[in-house]
Protein backbone atom coordinates (compact mmCIF):
# COMPACT_ATOMS: atom_id res chain seq x y z
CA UNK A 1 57.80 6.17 -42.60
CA UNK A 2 56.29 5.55 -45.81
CA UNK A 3 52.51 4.40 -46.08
CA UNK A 4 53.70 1.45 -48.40
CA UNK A 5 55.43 0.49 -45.68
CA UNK A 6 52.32 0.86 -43.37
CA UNK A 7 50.34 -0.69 -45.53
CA UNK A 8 52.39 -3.63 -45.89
CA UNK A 9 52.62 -4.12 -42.20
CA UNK A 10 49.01 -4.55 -42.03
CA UNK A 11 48.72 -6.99 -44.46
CA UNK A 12 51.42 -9.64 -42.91
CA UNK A 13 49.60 -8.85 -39.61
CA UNK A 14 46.27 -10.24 -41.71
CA UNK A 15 48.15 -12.92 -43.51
CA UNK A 16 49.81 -14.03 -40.38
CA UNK A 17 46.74 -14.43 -38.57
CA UNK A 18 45.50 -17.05 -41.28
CA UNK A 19 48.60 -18.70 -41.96
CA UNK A 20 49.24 -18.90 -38.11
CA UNK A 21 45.88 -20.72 -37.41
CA UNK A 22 45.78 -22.89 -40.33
CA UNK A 23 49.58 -24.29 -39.63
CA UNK A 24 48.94 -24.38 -35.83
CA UNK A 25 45.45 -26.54 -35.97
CA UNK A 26 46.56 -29.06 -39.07
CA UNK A 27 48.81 -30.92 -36.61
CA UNK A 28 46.48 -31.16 -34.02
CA UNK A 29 43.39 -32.34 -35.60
CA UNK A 30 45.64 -35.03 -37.26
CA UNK A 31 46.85 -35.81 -34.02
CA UNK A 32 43.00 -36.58 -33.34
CA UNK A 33 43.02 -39.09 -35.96
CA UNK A 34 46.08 -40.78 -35.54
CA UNK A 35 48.71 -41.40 -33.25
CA UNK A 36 51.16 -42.96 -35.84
CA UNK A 37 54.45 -40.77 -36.29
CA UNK A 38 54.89 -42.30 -39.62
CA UNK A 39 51.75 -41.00 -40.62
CA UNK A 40 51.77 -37.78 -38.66
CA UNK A 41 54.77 -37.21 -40.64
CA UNK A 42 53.20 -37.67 -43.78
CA UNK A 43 50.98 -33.88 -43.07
CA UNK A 44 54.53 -31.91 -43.00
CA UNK A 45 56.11 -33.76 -45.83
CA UNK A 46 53.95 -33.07 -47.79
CA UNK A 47 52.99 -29.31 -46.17
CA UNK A 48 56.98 -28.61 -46.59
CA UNK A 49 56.97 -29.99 -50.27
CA UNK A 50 56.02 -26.90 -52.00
CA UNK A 51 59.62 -25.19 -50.46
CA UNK A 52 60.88 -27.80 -52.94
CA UNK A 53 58.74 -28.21 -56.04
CA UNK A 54 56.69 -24.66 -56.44
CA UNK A 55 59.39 -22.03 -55.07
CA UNK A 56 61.31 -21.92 -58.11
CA UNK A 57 57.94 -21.06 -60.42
CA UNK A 58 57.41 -18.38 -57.29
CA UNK A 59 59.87 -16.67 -58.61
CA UNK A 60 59.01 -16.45 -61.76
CA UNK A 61 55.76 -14.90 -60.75
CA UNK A 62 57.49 -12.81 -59.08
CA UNK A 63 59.69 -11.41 -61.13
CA UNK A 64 57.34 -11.36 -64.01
CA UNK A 65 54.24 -10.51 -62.32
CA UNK A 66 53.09 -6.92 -60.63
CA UNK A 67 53.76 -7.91 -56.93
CA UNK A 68 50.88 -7.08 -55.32
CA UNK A 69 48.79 -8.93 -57.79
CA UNK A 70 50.74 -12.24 -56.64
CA UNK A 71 50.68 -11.47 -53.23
CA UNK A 72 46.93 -11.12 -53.19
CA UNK A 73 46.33 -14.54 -55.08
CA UNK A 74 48.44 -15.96 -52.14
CA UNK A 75 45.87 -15.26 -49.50
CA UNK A 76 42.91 -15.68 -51.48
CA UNK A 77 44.45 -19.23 -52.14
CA UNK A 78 45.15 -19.25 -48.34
CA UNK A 79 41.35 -18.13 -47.71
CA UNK A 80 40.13 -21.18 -49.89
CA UNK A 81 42.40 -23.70 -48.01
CA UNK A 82 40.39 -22.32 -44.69
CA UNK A 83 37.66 -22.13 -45.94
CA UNK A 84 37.53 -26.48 -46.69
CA UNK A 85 39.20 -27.30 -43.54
CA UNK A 86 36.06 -25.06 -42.07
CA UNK A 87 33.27 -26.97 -43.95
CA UNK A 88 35.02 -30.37 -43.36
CA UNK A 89 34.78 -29.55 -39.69
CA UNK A 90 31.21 -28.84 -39.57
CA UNK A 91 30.12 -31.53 -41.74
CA UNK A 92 32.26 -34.43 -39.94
CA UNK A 93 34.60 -34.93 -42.95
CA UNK A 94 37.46 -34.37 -41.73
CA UNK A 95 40.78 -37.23 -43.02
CA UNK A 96 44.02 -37.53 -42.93
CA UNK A 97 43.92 -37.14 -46.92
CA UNK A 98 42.15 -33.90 -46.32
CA UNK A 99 44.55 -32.25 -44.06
CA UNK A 100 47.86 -33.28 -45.94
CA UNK A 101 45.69 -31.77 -49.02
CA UNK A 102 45.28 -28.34 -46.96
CA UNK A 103 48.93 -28.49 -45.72
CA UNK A 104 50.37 -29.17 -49.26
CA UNK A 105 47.86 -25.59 -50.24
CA UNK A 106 48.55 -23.47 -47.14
CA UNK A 107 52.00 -23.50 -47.74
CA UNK A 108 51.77 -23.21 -51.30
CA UNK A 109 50.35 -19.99 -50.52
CA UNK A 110 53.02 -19.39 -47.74
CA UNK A 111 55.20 -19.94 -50.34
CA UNK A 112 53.83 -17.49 -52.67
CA UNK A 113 53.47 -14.81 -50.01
CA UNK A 114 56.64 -14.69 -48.16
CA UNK A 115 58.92 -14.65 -51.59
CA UNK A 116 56.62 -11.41 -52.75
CA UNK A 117 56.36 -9.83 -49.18
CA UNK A 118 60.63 -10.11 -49.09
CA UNK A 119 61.22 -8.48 -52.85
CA UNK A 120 58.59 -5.63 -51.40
CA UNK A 121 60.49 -4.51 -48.51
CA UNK A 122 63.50 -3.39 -50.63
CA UNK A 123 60.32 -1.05 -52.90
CA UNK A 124 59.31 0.69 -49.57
CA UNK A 125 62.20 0.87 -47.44
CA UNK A 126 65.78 2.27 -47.40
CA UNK A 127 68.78 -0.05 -47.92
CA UNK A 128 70.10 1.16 -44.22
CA UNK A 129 67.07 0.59 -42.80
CA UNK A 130 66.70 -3.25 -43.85
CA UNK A 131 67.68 -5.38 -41.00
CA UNK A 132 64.91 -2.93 -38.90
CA UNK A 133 62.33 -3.76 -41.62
CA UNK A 134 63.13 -7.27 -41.71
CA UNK A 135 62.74 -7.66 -37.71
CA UNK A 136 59.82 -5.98 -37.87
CA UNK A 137 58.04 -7.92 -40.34
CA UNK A 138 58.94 -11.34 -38.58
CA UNK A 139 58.19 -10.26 -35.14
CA UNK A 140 54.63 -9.80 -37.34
CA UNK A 141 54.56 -12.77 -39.07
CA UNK A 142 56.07 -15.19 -36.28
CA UNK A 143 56.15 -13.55 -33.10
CA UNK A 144 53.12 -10.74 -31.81
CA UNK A 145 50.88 -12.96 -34.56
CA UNK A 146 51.90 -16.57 -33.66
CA UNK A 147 52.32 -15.37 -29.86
CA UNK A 148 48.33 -14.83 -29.93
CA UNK A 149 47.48 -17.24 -32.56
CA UNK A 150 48.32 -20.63 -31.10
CA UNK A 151 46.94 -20.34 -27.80
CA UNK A 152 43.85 -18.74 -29.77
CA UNK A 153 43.70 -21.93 -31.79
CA UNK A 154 43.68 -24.31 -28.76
CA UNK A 155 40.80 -22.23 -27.15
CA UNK A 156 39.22 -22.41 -30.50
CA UNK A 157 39.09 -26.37 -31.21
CA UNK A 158 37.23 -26.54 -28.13
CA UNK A 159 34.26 -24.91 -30.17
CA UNK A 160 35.19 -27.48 -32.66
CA UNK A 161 37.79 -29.17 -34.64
CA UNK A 162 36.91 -26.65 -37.81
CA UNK A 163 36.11 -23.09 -35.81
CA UNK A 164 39.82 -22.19 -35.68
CA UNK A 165 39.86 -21.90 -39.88
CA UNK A 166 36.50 -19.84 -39.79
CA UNK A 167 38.66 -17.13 -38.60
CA UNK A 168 41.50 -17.86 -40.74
CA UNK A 169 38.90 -17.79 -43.35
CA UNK A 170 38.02 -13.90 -41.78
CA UNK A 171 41.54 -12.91 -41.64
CA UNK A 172 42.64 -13.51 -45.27
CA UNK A 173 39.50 -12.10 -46.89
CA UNK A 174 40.83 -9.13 -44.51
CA UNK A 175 44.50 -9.36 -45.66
CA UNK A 176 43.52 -9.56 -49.69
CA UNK A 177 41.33 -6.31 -49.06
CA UNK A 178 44.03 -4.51 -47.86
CA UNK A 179 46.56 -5.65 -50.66
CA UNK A 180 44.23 -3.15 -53.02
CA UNK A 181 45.57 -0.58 -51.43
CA UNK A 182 49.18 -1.46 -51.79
CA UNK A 183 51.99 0.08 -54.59
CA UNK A 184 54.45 -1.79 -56.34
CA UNK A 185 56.71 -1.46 -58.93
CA UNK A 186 56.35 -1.98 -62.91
CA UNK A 187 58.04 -5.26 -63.49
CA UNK A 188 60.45 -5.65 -66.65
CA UNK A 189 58.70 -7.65 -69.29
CA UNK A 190 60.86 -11.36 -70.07
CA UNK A 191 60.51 -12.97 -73.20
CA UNK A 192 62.49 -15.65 -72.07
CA UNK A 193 61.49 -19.09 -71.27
CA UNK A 194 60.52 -19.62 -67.52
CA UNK A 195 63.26 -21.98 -67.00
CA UNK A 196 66.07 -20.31 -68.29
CA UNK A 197 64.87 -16.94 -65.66
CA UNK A 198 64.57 -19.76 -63.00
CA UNK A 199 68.68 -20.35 -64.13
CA UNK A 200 69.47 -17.04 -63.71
CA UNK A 201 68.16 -16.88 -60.36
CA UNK A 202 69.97 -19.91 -59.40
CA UNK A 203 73.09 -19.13 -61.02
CA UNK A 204 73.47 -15.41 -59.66
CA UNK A 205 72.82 -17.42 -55.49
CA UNK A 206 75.12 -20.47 -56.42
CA UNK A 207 77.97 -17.90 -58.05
CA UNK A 208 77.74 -15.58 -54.45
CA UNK A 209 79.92 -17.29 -52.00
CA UNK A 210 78.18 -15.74 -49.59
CA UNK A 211 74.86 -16.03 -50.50
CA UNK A 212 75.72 -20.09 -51.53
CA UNK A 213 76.96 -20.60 -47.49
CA UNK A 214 73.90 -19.05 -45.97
CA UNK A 215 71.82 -21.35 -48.16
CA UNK A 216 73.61 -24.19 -47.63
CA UNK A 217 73.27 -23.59 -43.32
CA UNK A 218 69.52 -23.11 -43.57
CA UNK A 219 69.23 -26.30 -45.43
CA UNK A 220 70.87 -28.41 -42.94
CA UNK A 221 68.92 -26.45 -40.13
CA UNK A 222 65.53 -26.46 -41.87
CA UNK A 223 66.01 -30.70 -42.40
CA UNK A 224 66.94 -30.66 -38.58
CA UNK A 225 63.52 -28.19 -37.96
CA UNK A 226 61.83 -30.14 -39.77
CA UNK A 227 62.46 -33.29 -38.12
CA UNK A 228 61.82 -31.81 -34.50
CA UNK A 229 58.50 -29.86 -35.72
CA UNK A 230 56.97 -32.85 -37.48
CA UNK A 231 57.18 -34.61 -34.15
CA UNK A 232 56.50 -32.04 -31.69
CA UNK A 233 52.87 -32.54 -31.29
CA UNK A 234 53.97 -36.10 -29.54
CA UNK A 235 56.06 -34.65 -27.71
CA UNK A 236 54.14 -32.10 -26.21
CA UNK A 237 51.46 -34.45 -25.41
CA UNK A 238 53.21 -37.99 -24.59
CA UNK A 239 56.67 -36.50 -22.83
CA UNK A 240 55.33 -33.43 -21.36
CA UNK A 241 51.44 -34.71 -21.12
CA UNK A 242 49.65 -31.68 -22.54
CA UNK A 243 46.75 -31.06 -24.22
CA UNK A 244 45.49 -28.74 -26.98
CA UNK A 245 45.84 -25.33 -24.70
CA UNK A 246 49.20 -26.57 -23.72
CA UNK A 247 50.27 -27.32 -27.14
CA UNK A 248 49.38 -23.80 -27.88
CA UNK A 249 51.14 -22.69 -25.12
CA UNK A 250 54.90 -24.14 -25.75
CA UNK A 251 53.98 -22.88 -29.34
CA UNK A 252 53.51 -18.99 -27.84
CA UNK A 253 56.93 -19.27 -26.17
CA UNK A 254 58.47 -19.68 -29.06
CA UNK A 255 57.02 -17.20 -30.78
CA UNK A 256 57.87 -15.23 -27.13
CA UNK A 257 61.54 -15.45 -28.31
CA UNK A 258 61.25 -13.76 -31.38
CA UNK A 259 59.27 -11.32 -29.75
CA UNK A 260 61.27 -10.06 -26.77
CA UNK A 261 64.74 -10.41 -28.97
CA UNK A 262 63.38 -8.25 -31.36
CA UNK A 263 64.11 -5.39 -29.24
CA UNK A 264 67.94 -6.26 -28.82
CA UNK A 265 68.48 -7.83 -32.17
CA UNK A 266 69.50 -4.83 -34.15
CA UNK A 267 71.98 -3.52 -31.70
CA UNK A 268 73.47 -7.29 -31.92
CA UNK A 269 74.00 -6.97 -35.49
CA UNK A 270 75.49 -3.47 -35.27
CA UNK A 271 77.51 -4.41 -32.40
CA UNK A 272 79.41 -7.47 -33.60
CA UNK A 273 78.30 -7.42 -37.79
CA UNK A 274 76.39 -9.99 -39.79
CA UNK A 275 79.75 -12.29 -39.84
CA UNK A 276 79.91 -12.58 -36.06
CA UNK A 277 75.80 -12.29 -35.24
CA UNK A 278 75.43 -15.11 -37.61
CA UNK A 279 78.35 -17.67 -36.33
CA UNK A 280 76.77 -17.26 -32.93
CA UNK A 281 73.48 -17.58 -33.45
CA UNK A 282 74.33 -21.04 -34.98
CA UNK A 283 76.18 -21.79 -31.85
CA UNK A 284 73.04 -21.14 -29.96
CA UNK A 285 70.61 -23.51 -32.36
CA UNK A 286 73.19 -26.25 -31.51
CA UNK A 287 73.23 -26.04 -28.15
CA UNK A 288 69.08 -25.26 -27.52
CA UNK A 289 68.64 -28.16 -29.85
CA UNK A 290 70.70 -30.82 -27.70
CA UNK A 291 69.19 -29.37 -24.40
CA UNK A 292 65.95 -30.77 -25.99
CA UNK A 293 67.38 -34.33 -26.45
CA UNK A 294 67.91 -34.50 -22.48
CA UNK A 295 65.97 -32.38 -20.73
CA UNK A 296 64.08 -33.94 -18.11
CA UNK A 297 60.34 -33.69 -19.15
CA UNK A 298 59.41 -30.12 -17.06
CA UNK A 299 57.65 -28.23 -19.14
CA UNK A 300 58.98 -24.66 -17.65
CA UNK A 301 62.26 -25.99 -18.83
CA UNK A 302 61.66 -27.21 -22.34
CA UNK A 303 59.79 -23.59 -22.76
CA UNK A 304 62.82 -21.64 -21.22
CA UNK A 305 64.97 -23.74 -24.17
CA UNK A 306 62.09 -23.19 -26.59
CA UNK A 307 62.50 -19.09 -25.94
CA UNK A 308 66.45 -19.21 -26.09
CA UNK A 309 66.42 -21.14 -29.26
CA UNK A 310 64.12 -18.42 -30.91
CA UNK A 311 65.72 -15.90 -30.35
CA UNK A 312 69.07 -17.00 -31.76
CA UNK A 313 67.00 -18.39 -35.05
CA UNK A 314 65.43 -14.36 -35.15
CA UNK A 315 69.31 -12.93 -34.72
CA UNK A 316 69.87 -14.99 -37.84
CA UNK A 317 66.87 -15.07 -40.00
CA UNK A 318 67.31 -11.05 -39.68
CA UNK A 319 70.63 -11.36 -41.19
CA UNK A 320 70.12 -14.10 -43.57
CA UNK A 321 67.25 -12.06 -45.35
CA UNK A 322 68.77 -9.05 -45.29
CA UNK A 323 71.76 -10.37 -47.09
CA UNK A 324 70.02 -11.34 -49.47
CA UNK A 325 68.12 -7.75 -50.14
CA UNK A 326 71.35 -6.35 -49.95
CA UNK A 327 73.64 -8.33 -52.01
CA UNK A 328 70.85 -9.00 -54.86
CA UNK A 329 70.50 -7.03 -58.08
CA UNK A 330 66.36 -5.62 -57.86
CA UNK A 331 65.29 -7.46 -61.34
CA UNK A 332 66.79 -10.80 -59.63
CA UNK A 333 65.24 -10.78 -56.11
CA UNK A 334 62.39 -12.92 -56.22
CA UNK A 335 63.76 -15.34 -58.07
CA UNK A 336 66.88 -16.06 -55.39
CA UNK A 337 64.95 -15.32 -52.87
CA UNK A 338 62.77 -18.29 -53.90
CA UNK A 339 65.97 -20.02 -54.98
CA UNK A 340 66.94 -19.82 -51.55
CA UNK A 341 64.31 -21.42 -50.24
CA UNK A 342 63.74 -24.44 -52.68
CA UNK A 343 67.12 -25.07 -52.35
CA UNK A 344 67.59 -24.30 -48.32
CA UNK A 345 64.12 -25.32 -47.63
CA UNK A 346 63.44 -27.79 -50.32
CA UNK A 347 65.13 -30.04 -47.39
CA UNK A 348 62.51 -29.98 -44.77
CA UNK A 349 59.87 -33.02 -46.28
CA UNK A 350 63.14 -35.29 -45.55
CA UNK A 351 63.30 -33.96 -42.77
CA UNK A 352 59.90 -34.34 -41.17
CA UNK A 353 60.02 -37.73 -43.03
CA UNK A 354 63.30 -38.40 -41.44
CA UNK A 355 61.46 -37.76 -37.90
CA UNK A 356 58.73 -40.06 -38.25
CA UNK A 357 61.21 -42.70 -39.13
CA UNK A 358 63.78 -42.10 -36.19
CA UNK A 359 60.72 -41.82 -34.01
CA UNK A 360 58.91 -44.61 -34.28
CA UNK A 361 62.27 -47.05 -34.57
CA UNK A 362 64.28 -45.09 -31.83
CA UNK A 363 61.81 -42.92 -29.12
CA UNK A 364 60.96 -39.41 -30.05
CA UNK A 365 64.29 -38.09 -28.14
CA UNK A 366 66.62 -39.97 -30.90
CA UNK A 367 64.99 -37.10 -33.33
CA UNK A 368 66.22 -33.99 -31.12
CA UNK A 369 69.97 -36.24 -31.55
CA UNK A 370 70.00 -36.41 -34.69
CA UNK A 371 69.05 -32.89 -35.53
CA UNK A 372 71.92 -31.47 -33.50
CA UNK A 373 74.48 -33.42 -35.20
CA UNK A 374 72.83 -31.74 -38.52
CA UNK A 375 72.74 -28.60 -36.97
CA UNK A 376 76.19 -28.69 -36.21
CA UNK A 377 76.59 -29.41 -39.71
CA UNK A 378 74.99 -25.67 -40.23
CA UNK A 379 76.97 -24.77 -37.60
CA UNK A 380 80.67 -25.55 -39.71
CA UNK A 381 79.35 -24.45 -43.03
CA UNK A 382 78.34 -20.76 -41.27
CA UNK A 383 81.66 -20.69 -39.59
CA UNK A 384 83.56 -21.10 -42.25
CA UNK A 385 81.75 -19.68 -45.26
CA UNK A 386 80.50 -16.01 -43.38
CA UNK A 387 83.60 -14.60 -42.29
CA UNK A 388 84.18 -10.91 -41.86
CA UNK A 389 86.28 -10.66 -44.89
CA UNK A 390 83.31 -12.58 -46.99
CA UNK A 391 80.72 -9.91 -46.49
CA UNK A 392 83.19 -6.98 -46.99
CA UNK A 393 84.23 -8.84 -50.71
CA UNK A 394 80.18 -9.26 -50.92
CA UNK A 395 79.75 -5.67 -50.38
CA UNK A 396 82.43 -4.55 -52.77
CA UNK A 397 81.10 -6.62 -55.46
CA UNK A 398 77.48 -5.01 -54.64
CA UNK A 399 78.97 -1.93 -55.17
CA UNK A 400 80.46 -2.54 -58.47
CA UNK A 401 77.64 -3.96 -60.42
């Protein structure tokens, strides 16, 4: 085990911590200020926009820029964001304009850190050994982080509504000190323009059949995410009539999935291949996502759905990023890797604006409907586009550049 690779564990742990507490209190304290899912809405619109307008400049950085210099300006951009929602909470000034401020920066960061973290792994660990790495890092950054985080974050707002991002604040000074210590690769010098590297990234993910259906799933699933998260917070606390700790709670389990399936997801993959691991785990998001549509309102129950539907979106988030480390040329990899997400994720402000919308007209079970007929959606495009034969042809072709 290489120390880069140590090293870099340690830092998403760090990251994770601030991200985690800064994305789990911003719906909450605007839940404080207004019940409105229109406007509640409005916090992860805006939060998801930078998927859309800033990952395609992400890569550029990148690409262009030493990566651990770009991964540390992502949390000391992160640390700033926690650092206002901390003051705001001490001083009283805490507003809705505020927090969809903080939301549109967090995840600019997020944004910035997740594309350099994923064009790392491939620098400190063995091709072989990817879908491992991967797993491990988003058992990290979603599951033993977020498992602790949440409910931390609900214990923490009873302090006050700004004590949660004092720690954030701690945890990505602590994350940026540890980037020092981190390795990376020389990156080639471009002399061409920004946008026409931007095209190159683009064209090499829409040109990879492969790489062009996973993209096209997680779109329709991250619009159908999107809708559900941006309206969870009501219904956690007007179906299922919890508070903050509670919130935290059903926020835990799902972080519980990724967690627990971490252990079996590898042997999945190596058992039945990326093709098969992937077609099923789409099955699965259909299925969990309906159950939340008519589920009587039992908490124990929504949470046993909750864990089940994590752990399929793990099986495939592990394969989905791996294919992309594996079937991209080095020089190329953060800028389809942030291609990927402006175009995948670039979807999920609709979405969460979509939610509000089908909310407010139709009752906040209408937006669990709707994003299972999307995900189904995901569900046809995975089935047909990641066959057995498509990864073999996508391995060949690796093989021959």
């Amino acid at each position: 085990m290489s120390r880069g690779w140590v090293r870099l564990q340690a830092v998403v742990v760090s990251g994770s911590v601030a991200e985690g507490l800064m994305l789990s209190v911003l719906p909450w304290i605007a839940a404080t200020i207004t019940s409105d899912p229109r406007q509640l809405s409005l916090v992860n619109v805006v939060g998801q926009s930078p998927w859309l307008v800033f990952s395609l400049f992400a890569g550029v950085l990148i690409d262009r820029v030493r990566r651990r210099v770009v991964l540390a300006s992502a949390y000391a951009v992160q640390g700033c964001a926690a650092l206002a929602l901390a003051v705001a909470g001490v001083t009283d000034a805490l507003s809705l304009p505020l927090l969809v401020v903080l939301a549109f920066v967090v995840t600019s960061a997020q944004v910035l850190g997740d594309g350099t973290t994923g064009a790392l792994v491939p620098e400190v660990v063995e091709p072989g050994r990817l879908p491992a790495a991967n797993t491990r890092l988003m058992v990290l950054d979603r599951g033993v982080v977020q498992f602790v985080v949440p409910p931390v974050a609900g214990f923490l707002v009873a302090f006050g509504l700004g004590t949660p991002a004092w720690v954030a604040f701690v945890a990505a000074l602590v994350a940026l000190a540890l980037v020092r210590g981190l390795t990376s690769a020389p990156v080639t010098p471009s002399t061409k323009h920004p946008l026409r590297d931007i095209g190159d990234g683009l064209r090499f993910l829409v040109a990879t059949r492969l790489l062009l259906s996973i993209t096209v799933a997680v779109g329709l699933g991250s619009f159908a995410a999107a809708a559900t998260m941006a309206m969870f917070v009501l219904y956690v606390k007007e179906l299922l009539g919890l508070g903050a700790v509670g919130y935290g709670v059903m926020q835990a389990v799902l972080a519980a999935g990724w967690v627990v399936s971490s252990f079996v997801v590898g042997r999945v993959v190596d058992r039945l291949g990326y093709a098969w691991s992937m077609r099923l785990a789409q099955v699965g998001m259909v299925v969990t996502i309906a159950l939340f549509a008519v589920l009587p309102p039992w908490a124990w129950a929504v949470g046993v759905v909750m864990f089940a539907q994590s752990a399929t979106v793990m099986v495939w988030n592990v394969c989905s990023q791996s294919s992309r480390q594996r079937f991209t040329p080095p020089a190329l990899l953060g800028r389809v890797l942030t291609s990927h997400r402006a175009l995948a994720w670039g979807l999920t402000p609709l979405g969460a604006l979509a939610g509000g919308f089908v909310a407010a007209g139709f009752g906040l079970r209408a937006v669990w409907v709707m994003a299972a007929l999307i995900q189904l959606g995901a569900l046809t495009t995975a089935w047909l586009g990641l066959s057995p034969r498509a990864f073999r042809e996508a391995e060949l072709a690796a093989a021959t550049r």
